[in-house]
N, C-alpha and C. Protein backbone atom coordinates (compact mmCIF):
# COMPACT_ATOMS: atom_id res chain seq x y z
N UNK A 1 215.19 72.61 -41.96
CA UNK A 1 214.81 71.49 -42.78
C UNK A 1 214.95 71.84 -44.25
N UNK A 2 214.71 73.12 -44.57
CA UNK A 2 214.50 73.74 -46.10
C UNK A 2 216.22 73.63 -46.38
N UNK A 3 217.52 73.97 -45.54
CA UNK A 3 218.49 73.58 -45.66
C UNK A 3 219.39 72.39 -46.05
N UNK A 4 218.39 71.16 -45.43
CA UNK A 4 219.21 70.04 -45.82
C UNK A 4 218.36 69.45 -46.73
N UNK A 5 217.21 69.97 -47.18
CA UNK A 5 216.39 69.27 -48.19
C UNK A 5 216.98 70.13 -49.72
N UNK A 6 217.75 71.01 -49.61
CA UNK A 6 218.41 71.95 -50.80
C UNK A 6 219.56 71.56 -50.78
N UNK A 7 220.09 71.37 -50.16
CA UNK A 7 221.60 70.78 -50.15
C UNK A 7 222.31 69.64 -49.97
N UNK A 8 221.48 68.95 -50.96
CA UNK A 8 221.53 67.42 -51.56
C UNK A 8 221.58 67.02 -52.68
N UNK A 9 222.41 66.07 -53.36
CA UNK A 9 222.40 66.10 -54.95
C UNK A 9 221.11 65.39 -55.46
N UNK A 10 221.05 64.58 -54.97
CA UNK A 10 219.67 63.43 -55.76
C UNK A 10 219.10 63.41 -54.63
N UNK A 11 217.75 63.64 -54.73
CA UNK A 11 216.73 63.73 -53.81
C UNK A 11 216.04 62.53 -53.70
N UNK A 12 216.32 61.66 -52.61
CA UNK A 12 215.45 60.77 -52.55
C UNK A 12 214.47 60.73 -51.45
N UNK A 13 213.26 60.02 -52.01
CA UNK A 13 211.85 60.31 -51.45
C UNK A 13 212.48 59.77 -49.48
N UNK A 14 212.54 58.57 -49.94
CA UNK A 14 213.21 58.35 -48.07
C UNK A 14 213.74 59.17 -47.30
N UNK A 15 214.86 59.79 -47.68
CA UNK A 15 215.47 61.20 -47.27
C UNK A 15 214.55 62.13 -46.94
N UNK A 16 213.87 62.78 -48.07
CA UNK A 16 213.13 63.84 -47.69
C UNK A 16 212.12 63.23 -46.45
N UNK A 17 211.27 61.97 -46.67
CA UNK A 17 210.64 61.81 -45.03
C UNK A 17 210.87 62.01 -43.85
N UNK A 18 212.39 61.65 -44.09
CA UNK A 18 213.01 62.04 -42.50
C UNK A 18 213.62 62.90 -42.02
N UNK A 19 213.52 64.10 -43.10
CA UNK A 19 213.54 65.32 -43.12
C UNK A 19 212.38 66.00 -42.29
N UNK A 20 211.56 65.47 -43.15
CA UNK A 20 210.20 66.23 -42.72
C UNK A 20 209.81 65.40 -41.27
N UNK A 21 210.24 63.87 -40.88
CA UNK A 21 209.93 63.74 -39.35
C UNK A 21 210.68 64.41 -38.59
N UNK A 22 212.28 64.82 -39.18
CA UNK A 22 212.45 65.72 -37.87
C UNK A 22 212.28 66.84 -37.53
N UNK A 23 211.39 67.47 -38.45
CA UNK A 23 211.14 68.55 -38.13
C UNK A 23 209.66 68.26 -37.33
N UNK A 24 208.97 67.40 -37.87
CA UNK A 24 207.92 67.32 -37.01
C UNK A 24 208.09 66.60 -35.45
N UNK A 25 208.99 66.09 -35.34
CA UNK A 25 209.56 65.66 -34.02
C UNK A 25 209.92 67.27 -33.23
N UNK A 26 210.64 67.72 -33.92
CA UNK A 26 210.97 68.99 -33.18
C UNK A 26 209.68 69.97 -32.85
N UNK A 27 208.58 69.74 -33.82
CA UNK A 27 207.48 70.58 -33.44
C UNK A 27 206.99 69.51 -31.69
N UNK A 28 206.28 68.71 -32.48
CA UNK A 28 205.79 67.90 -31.08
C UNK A 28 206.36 68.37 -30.27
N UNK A 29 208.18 67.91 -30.13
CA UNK A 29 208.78 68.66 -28.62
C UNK A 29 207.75 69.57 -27.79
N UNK A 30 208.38 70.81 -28.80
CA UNK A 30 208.40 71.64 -28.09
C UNK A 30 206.30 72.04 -27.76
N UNK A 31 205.83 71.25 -28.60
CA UNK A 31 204.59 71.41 -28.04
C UNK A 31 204.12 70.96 -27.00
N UNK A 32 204.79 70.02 -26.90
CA UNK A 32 204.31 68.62 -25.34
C UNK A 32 204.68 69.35 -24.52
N UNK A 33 205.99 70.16 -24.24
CA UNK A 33 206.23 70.83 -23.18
C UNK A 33 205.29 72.10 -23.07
N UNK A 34 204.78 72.81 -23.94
CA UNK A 34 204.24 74.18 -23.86
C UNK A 34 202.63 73.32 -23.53
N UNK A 35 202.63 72.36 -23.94
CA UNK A 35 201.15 71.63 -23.16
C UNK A 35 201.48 71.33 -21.51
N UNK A 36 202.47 70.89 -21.56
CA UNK A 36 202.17 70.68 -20.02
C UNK A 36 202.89 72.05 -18.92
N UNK A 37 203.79 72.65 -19.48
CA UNK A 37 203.99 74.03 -18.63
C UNK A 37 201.85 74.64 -18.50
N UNK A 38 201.44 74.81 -19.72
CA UNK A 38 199.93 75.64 -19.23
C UNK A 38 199.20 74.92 -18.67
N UNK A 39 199.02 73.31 -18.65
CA UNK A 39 198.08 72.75 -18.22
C UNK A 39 198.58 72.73 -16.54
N UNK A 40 199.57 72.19 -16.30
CA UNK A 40 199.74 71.99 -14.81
C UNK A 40 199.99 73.72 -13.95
N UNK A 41 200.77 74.74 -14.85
CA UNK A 41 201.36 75.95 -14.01
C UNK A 41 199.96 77.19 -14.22
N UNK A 42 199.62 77.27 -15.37
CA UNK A 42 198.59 78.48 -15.83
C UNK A 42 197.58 78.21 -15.35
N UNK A 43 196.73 76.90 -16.03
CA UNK A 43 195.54 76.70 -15.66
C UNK A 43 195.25 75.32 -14.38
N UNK A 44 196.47 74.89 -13.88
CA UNK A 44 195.96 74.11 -12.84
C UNK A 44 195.35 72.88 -12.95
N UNK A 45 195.20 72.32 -14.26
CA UNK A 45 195.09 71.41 -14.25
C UNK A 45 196.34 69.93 -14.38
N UNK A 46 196.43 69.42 -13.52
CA UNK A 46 197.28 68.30 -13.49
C UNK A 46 197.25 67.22 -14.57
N UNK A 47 198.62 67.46 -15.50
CA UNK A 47 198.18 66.03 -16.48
C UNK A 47 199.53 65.07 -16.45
N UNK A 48 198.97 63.90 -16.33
CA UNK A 48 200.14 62.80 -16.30
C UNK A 48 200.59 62.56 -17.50
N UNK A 49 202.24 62.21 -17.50
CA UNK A 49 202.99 61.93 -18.50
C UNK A 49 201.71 60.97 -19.46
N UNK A 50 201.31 59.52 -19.20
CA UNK A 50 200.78 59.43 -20.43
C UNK A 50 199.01 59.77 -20.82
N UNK A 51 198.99 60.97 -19.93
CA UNK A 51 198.11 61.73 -20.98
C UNK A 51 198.51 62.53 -21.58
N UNK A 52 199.63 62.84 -21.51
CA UNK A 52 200.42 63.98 -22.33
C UNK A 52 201.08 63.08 -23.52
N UNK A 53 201.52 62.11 -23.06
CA UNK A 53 201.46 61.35 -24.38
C UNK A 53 200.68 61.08 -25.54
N UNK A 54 199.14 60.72 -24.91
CA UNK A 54 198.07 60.23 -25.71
C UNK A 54 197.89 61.18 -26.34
N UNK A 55 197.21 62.33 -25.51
CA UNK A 55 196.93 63.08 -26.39
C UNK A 55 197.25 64.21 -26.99
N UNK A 56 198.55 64.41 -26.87
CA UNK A 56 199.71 65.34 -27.43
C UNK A 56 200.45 64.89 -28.53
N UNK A 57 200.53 63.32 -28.68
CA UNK A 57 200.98 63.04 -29.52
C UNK A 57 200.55 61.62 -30.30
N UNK A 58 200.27 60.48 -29.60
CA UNK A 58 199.67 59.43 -30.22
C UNK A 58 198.71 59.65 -30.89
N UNK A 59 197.92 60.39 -30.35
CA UNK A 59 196.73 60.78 -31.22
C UNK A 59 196.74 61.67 -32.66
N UNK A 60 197.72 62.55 -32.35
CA UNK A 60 197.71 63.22 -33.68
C UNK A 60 199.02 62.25 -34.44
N UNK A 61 199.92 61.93 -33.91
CA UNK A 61 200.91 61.73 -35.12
C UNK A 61 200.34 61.13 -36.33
N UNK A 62 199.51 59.41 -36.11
CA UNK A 62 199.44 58.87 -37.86
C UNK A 62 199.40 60.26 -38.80
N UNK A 63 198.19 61.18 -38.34
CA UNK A 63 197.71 61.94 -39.20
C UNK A 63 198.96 62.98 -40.01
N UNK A 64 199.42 63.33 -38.59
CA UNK A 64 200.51 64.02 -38.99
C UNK A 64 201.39 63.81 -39.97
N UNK A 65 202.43 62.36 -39.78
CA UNK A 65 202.79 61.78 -40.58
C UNK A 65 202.30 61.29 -42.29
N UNK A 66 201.27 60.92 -42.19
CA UNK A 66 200.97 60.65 -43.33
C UNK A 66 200.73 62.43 -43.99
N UNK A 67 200.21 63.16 -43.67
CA UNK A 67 200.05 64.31 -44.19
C UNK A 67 201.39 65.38 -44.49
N UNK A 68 201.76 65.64 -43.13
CA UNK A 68 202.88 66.28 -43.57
C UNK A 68 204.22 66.07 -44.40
N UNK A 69 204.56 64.36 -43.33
CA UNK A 69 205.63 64.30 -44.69
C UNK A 69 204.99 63.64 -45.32
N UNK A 70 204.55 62.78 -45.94
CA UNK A 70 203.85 62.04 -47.28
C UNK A 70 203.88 63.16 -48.30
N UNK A 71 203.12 64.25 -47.83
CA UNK A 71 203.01 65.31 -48.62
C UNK A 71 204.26 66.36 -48.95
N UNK A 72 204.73 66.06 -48.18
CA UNK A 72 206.06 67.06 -47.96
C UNK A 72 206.87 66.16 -49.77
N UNK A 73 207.09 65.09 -48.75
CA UNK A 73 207.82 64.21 -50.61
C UNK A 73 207.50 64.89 -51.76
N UNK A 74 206.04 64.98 -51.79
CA UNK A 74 205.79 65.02 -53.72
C UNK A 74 205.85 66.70 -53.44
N UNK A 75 205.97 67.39 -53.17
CA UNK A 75 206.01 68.28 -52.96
C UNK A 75 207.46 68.97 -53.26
N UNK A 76 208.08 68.90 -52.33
CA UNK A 76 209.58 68.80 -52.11
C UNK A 76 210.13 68.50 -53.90
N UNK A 77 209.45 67.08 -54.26
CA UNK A 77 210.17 66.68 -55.23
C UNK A 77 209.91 67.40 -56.64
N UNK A 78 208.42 68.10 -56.71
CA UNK A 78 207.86 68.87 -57.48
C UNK A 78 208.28 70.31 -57.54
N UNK A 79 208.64 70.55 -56.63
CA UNK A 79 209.48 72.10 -56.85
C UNK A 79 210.88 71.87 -56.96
């Protein structure tokens, strides 16, 4: 992400957001899966796709979003 947010001429705030969602898309990924490999294989507990939804990801994204990239922008644009 630090790659294509440097190797751009004019930085615009839109751009950098969807910079920073795909990187947070790529986190989620790979978290939803490392949630449900331990919940169903390690510890045995069985969780259905949309509880792995809810609460792997519906639940945290607004926050996410507004925090990470919101913040990521002025940030980004300040350095």
């Amino acid at each position: 992400m630090g790659y294509m947010s440097r190797h751009i001429s004019a930085i615009a705030r839109m751009y950098l957001f969807f910079i920073n969602l795909l990187g947070m898309a790529v986190v989620y990924v790979l978290g939803l899966a490392y949630f449900y490999m331990i919940s169903n294989y390690v510890i045995d507990i069985p969780v259905t796709s949309w509880n792995l939804l809810l609460y792997g990801a519906i639940l945290q994204a607004p926050g996410d979003v507004f925090y990470m990239c919101g913040w990521g922008i002025f940030s980004g644009k300040m350095l």
